[in-house]
N, C-alpha and C. Protein backbone atom coordinates (compact mmCIF):
# COMPACT_ATOMS: atom_id res chain seq x y z
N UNK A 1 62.60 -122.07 -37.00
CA UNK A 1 62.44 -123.52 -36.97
C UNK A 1 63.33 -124.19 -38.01
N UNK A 2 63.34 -123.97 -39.48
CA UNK A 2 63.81 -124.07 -40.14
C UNK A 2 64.44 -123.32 -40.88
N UNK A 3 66.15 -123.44 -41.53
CA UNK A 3 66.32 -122.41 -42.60
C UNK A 3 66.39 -123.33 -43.58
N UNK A 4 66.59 -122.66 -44.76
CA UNK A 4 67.60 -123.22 -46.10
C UNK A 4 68.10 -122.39 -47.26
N UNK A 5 68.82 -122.22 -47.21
CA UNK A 5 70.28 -121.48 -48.11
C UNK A 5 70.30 -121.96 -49.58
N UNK A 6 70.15 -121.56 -50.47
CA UNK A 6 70.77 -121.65 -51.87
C UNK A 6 72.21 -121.27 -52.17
N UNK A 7 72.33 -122.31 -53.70
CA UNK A 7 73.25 -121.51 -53.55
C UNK A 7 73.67 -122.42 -55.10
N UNK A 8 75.01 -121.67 -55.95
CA UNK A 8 75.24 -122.22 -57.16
C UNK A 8 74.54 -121.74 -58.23
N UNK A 9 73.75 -120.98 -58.37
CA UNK A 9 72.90 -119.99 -59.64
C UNK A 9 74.14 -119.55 -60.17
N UNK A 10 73.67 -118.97 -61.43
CA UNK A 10 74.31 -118.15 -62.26
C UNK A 10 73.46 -117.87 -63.66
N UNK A 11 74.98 -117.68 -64.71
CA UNK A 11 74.41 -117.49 -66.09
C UNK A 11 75.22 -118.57 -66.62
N UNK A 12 74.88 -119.16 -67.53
CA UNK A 12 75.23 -120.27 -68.25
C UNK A 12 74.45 -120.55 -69.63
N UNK A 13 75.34 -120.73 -70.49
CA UNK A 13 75.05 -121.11 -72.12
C UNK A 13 74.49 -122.17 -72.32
N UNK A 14 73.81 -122.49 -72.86
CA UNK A 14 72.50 -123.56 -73.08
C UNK A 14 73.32 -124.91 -73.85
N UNK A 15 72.64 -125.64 -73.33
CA UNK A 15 73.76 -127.09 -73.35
C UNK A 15 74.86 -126.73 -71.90
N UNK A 16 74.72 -126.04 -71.36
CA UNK A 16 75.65 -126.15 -70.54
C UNK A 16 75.29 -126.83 -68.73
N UNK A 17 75.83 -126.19 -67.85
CA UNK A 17 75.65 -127.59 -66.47
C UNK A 17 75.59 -126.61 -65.38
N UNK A 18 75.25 -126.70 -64.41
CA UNK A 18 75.20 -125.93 -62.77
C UNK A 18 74.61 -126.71 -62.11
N UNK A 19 75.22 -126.83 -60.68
CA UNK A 19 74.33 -127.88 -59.91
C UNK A 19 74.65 -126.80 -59.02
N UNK A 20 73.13 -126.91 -58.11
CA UNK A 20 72.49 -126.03 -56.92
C UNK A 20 72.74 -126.49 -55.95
N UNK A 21 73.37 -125.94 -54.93
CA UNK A 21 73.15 -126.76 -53.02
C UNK A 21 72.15 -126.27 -52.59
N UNK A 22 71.30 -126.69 -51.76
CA UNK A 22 70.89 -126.19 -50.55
C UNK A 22 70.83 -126.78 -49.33
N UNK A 23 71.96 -126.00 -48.03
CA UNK A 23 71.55 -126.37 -47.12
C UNK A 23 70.49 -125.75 -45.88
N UNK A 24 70.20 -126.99 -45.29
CA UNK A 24 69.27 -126.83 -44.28
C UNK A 24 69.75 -126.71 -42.70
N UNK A 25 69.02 -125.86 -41.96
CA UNK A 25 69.32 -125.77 -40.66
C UNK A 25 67.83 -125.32 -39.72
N UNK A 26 68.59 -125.72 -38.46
CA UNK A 26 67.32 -125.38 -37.52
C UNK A 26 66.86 -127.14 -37.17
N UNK A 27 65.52 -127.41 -36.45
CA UNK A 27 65.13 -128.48 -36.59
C UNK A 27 64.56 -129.58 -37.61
N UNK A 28 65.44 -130.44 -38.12
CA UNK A 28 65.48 -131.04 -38.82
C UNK A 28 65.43 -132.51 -38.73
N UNK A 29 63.87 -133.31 -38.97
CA UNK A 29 63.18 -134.65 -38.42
C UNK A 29 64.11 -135.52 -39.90
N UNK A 30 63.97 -136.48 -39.12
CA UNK A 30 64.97 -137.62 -39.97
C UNK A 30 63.86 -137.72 -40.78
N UNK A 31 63.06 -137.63 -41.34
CA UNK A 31 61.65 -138.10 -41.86
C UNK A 31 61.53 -136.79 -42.62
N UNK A 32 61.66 -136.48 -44.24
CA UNK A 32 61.05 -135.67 -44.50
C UNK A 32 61.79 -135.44 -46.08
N UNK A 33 60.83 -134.55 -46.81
CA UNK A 33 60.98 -134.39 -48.03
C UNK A 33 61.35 -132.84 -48.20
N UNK A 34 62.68 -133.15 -48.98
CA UNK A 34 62.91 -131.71 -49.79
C UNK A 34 62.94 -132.01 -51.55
N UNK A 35 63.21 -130.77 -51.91
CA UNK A 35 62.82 -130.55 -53.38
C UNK A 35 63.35 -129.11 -53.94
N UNK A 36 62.96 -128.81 -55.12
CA UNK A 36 63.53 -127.92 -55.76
C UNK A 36 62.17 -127.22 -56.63
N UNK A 37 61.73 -126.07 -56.84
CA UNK A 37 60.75 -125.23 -57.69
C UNK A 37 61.83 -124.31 -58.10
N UNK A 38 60.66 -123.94 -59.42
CA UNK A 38 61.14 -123.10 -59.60
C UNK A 38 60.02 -121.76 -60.61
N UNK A 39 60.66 -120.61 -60.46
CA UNK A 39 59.24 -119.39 -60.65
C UNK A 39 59.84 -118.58 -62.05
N UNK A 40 59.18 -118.14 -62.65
CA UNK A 40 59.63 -117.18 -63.60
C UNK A 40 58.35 -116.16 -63.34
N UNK A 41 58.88 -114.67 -63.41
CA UNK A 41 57.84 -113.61 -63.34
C UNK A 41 56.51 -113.62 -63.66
N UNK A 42 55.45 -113.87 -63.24
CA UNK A 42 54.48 -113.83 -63.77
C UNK A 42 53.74 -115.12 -63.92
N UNK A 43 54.01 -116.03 -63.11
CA UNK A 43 54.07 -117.25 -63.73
C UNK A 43 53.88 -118.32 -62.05
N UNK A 44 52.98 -119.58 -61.94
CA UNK A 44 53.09 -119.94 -60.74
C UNK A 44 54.73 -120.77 -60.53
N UNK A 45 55.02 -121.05 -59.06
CA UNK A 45 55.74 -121.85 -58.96
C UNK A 45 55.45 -123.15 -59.28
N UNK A 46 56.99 -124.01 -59.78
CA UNK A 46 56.33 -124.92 -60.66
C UNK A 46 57.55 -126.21 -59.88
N UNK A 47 57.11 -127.02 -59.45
CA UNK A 47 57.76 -128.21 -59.03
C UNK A 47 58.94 -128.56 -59.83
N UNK A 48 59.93 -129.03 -59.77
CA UNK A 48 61.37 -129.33 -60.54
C UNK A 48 61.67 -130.51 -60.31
N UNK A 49 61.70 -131.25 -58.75
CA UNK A 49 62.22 -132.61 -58.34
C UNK A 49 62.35 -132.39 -56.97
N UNK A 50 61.54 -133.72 -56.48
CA UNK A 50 61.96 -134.07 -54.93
C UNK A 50 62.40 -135.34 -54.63
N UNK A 51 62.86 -135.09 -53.39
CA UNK A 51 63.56 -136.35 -52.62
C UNK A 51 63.29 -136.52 -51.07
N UNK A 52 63.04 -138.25 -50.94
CA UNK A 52 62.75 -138.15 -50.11
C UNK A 52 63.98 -138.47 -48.83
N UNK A 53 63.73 -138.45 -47.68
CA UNK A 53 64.90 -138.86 -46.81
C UNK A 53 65.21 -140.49 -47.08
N UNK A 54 64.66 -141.14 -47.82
CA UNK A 54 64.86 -142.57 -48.01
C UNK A 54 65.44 -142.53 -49.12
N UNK A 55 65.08 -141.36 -50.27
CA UNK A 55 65.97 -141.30 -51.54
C UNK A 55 64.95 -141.92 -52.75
N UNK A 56 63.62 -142.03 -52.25
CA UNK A 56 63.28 -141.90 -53.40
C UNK A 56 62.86 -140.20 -53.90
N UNK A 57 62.73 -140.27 -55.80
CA UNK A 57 62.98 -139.10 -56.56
C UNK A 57 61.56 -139.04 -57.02
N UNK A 58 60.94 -137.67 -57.18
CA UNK A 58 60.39 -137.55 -58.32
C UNK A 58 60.31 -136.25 -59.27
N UNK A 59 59.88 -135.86 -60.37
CA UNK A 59 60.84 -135.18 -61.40
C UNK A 59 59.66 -134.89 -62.29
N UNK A 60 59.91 -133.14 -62.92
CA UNK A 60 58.81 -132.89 -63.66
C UNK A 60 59.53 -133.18 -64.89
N UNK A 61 58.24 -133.98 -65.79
CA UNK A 61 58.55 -134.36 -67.19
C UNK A 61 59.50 -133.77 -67.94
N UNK A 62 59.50 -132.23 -67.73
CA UNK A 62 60.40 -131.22 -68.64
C UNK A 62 61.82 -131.04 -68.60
N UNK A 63 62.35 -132.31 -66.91
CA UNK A 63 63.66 -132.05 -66.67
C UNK A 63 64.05 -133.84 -66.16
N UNK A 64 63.27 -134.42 -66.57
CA UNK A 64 63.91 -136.22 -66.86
C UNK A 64 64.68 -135.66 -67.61
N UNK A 65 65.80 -136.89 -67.19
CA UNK A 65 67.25 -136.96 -67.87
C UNK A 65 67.87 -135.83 -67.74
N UNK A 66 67.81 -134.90 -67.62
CA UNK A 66 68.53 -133.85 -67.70
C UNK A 66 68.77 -133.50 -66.20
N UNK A 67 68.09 -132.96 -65.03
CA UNK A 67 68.78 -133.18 -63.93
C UNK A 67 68.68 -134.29 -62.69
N UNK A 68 68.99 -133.73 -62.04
CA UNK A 68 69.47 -135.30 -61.21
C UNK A 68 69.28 -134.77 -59.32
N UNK A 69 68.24 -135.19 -58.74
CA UNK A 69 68.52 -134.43 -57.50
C UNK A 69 69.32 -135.54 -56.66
N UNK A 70 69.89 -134.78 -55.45
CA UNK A 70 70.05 -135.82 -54.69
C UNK A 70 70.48 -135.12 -53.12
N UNK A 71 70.92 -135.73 -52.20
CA UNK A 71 70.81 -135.31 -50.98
C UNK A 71 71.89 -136.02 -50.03
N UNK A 72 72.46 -135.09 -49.17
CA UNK A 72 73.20 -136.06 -47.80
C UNK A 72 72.55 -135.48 -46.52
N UNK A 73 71.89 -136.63 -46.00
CA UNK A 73 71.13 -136.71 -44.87
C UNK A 73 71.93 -136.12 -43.48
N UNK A 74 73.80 -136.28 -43.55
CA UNK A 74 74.20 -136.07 -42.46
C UNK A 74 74.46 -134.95 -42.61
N UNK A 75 74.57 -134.32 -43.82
CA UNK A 75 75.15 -132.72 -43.97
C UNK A 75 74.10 -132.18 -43.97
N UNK A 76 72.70 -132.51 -44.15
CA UNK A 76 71.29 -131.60 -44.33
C UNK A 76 71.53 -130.84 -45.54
N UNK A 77 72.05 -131.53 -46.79
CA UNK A 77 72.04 -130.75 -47.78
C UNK A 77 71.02 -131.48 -48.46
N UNK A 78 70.88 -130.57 -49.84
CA UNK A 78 69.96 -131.48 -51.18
C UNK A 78 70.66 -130.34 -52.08
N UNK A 79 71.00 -131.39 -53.31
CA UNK A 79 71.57 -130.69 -54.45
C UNK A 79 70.68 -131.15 -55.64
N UNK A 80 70.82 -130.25 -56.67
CA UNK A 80 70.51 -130.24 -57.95
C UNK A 80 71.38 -130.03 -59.31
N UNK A 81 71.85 -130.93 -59.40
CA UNK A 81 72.87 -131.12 -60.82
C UNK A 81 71.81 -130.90 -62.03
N UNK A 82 72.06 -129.94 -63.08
CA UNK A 82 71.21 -129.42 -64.10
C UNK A 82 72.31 -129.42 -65.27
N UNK A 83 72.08 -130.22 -66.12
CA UNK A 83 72.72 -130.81 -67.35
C UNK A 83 71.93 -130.50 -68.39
N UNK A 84 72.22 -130.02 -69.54
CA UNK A 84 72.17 -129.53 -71.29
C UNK A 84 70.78 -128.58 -70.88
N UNK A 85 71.37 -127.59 -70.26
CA UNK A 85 70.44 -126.34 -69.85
C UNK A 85 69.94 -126.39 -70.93
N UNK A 86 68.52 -125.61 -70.90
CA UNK A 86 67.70 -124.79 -72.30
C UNK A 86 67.97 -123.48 -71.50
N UNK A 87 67.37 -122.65 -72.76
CA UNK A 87 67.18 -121.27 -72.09
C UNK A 87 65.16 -120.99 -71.27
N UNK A 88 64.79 -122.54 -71.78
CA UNK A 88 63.48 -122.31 -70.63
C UNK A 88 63.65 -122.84 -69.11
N UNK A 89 64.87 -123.30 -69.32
CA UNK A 89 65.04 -123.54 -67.65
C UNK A 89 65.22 -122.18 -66.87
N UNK A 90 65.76 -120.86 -67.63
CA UNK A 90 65.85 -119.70 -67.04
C UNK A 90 64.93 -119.52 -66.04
N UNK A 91 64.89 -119.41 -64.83
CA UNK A 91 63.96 -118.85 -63.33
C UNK A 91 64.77 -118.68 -61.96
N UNK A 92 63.72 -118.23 -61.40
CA UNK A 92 64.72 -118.24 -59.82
C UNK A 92 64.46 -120.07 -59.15
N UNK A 93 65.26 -120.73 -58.55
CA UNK A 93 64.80 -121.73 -58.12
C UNK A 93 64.81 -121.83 -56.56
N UNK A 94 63.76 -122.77 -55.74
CA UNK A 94 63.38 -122.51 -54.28
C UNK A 94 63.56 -123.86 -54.32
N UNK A 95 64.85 -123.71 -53.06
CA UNK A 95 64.76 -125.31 -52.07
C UNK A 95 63.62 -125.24 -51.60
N UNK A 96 62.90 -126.16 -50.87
CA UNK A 96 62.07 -126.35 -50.02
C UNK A 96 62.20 -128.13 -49.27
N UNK A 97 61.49 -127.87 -48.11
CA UNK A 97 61.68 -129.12 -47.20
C UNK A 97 60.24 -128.87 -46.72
N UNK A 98 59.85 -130.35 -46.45
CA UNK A 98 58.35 -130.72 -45.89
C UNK A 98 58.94 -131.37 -45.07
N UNK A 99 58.27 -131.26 -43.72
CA UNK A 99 58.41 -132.91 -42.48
C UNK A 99 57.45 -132.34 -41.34
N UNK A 100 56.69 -133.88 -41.35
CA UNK A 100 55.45 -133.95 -40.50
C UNK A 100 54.64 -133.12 -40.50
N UNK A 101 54.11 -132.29 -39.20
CA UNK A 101 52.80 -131.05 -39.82
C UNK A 101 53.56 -130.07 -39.45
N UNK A 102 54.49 -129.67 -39.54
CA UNK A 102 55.12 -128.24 -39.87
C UNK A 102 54.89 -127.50 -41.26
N UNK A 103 54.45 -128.28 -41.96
CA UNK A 103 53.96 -127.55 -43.06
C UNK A 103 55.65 -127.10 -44.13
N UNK A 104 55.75 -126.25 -45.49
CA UNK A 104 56.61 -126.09 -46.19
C UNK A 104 57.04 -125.70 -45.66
N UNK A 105 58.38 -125.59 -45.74
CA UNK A 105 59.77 -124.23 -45.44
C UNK A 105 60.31 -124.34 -46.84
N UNK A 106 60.31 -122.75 -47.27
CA UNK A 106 61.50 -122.37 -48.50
C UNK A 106 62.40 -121.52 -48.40
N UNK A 107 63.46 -121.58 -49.25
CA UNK A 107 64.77 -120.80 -49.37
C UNK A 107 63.91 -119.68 -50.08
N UNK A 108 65.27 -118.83 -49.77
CA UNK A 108 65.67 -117.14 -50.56
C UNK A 108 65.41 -117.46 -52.59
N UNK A 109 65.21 -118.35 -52.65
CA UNK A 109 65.80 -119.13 -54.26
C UNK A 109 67.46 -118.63 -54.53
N UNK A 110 67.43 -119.25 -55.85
CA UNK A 110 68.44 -118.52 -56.03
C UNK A 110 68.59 -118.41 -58.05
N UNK A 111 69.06 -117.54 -58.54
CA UNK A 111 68.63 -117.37 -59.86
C UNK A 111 69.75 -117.82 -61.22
N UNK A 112 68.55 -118.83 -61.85
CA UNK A 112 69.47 -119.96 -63.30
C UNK A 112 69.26 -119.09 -63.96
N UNK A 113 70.13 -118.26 -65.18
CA UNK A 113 69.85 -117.79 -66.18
C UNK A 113 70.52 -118.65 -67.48
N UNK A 114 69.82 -119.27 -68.42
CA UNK A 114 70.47 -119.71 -69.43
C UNK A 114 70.44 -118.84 -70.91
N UNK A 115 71.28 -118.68 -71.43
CA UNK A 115 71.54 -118.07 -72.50
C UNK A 115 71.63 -119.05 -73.74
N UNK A 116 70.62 -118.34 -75.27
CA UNK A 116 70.59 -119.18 -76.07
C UNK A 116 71.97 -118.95 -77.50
């Protein structure tokens, strides 16, 4: 029904920048919210920032100002620009997309390592 692809992880030095793609495929309703989590071992998944298909944002306290989501509706992408890394941003991070009652769809993640 749905896919979505990561992509843009790496390792990166703290203060430093990576922005994430993910695109989406399969059936895809003009109406709907994607976003970004993210998991560290042992630990629940933890919300990062969503967007909606209208473009409004919302953003966990720990990453105001620092990243920035955003999205193109005709490409079925959503990106995540991540500016003055810490090394607690280190995790794997999961696109995900909500629309109507299909319930979540998530990506493969894909893995931020920041170095202090």
């Amino acid at each position: 029904q749905v896919q979505l692809v990561e992509s843009g992880g790496g390792l990166v030095q703290a203060g430093g920048s990576l922005r994430l793609s993910c695109a989406a495929s399969g059936i895809i309703f003009s109406i709907n919210t994607m976003g970004w989590y993210r998991q560290v071992p042992g630990k629940q998944r933890e919300l990062v920032a969503t967007i909606t298909s209208g473009g409004s944002t919302n953003y966990a306290d720990s990453v105001k100002g620092r990243f920035t989501i955003s999205r193109d509706n005709a490409k079925k992408m959503v990106y995540l620009q991540m500016n003055s890394l810490k090394p607690e941003d280190t995790a794997a991070y999961y696109c995900t997309l909500r629309q109507g009652d299909w319930g979540d769809f998530w990506g493969r993640g894909t893995q931020v390592t920041v170095s202090s």
